[in-house]
C-alpha atoms as a PDB file:
ATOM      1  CA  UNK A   1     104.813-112.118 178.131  1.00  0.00           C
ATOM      2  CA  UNK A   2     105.359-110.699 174.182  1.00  0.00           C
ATOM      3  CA  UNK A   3     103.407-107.579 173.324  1.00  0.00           C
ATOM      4  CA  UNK A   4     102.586-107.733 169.835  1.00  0.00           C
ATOM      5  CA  UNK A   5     101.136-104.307 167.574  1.00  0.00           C
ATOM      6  CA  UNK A   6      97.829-104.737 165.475  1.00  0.00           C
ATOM      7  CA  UNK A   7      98.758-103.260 162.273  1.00  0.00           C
ATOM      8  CA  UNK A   8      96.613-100.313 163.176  1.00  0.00           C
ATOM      9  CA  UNK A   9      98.695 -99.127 165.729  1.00  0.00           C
ATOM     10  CA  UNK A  10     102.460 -99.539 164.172  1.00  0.00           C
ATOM     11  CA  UNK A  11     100.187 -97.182 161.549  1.00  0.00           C
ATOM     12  CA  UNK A  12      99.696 -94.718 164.381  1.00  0.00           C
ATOM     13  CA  UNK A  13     103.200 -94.805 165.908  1.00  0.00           C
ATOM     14  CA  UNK A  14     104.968 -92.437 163.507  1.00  0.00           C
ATOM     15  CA  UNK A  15     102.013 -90.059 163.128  1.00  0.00           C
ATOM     16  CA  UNK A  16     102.216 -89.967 166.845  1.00  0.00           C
ATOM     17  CA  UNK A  17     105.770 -89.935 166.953  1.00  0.00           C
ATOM     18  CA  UNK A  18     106.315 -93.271 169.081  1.00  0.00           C
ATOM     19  CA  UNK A  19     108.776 -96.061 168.577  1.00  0.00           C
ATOM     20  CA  UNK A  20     107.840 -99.858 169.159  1.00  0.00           C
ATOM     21  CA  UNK A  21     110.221-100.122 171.824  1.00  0.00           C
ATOM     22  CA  UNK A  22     108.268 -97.124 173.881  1.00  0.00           C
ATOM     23  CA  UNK A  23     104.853 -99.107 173.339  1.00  0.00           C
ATOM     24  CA  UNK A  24     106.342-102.214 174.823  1.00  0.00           C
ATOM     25  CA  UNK A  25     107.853-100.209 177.365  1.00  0.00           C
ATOM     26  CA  UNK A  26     104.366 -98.735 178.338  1.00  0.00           C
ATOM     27  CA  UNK A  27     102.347-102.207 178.373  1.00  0.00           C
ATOM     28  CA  UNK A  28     105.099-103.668 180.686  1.00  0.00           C
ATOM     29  CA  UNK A  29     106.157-101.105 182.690  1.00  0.00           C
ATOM     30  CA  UNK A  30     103.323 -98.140 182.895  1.00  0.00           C
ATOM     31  CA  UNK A  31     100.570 -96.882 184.806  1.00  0.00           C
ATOM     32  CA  UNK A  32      97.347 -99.536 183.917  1.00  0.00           C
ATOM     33  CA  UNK A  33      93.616 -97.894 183.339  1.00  0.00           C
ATOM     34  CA  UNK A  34      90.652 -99.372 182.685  1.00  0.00           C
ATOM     35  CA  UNK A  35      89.416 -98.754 179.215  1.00  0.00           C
ATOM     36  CA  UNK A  36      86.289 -99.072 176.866  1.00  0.00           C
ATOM     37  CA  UNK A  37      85.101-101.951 175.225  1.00  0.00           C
ATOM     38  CA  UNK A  38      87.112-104.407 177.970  1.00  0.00           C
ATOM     39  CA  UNK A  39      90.347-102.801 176.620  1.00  0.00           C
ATOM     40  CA  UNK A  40      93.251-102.425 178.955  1.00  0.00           C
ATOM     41  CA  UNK A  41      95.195 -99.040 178.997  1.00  0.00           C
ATOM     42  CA  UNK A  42      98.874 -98.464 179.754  1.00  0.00           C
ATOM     43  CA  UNK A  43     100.394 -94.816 180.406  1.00  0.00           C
ATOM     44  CA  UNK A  44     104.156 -93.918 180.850  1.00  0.00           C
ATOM     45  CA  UNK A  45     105.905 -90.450 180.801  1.00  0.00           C
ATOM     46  CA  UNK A  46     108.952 -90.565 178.927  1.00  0.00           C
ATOM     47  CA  UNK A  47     111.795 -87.724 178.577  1.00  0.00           C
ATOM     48  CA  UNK A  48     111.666 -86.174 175.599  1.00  0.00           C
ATOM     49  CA  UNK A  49     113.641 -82.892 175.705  1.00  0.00           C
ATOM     50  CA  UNK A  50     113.227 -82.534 171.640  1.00  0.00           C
ATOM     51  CA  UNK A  51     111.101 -80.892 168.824  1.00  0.00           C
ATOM     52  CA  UNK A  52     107.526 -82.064 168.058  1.00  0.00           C
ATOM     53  CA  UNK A  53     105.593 -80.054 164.750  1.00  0.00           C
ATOM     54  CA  UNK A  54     107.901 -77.447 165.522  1.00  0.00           C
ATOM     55  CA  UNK A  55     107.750 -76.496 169.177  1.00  0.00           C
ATOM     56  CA  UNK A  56     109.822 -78.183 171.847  1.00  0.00           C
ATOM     57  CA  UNK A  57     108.474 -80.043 174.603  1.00  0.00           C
ATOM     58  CA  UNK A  58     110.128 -81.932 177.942  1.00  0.00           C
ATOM     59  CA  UNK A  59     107.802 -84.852 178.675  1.00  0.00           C
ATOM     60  CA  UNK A  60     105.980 -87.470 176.143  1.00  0.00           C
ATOM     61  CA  UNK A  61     103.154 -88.944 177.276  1.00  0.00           C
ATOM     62  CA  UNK A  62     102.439 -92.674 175.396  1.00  0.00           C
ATOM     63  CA  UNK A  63      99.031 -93.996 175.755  1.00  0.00           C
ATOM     64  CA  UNK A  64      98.718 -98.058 174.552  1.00  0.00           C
ATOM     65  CA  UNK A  65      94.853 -99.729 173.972  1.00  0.00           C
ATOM     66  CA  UNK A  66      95.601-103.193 174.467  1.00  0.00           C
ATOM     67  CA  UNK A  67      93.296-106.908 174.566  1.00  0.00           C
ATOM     68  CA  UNK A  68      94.740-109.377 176.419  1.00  0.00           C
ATOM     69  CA  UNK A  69      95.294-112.587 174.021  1.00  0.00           C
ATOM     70  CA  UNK A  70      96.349-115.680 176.541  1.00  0.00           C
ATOM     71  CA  UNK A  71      99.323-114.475 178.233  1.00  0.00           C
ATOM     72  CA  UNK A  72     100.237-111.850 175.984  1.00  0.00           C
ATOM     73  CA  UNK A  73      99.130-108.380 175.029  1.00  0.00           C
ATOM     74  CA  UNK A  74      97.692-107.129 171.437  1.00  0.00           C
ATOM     75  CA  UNK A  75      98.208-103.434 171.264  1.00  0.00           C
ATOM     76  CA  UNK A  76      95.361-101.891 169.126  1.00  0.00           C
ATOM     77  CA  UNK A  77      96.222 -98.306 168.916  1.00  0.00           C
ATOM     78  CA  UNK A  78      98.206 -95.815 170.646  1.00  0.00           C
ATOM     79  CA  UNK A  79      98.621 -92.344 171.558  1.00  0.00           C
ATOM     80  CA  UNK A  80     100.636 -89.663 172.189  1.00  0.00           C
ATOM     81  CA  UNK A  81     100.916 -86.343 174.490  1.00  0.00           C
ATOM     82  CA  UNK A  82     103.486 -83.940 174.476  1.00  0.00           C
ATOM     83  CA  UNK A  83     104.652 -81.741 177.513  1.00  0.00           C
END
């Protein structure tokens, strides 16, 4: 299965301070959700243990918004939590 990023989303991923690798991570190893319009959603806690904007936080939280395209997964946007 290949999880590929709409260009939207690998816009998102460094305001949101996510890598590629963590989105793929998510989609093929998180917590699936139901989401609007017939999207799929993936969640996954990651260690973090760094700075974000200036305050430091244990836990990020990636969110993916994915279609399913044949076997494979089109990420549409993501997002990101801090903890």
């Amino acid at each position: 299965m290949i999880v590929r990023l709409h260009p939207h989303a690998l816009e998102r991923l460094s305001e949101r301070g996510a890598t590629e690798e963590e989105v793929r991570a998510t989609v093929l190893g998180g917590e699936a959700f139901p989401a609007k319009f017939g999207r799929s959603g993936f969640r996954r806690n990651f260690r973090f243990d760094s700075l974000w904007r200036g305050r430091h936080y244990a836990i990020k939280q990636a969110e993916a918004f994915a279609v399913r395209e044949g076997e494979d997964w089109l990420v549409i946007t993501v997002v990101t939590r801090y903890y």
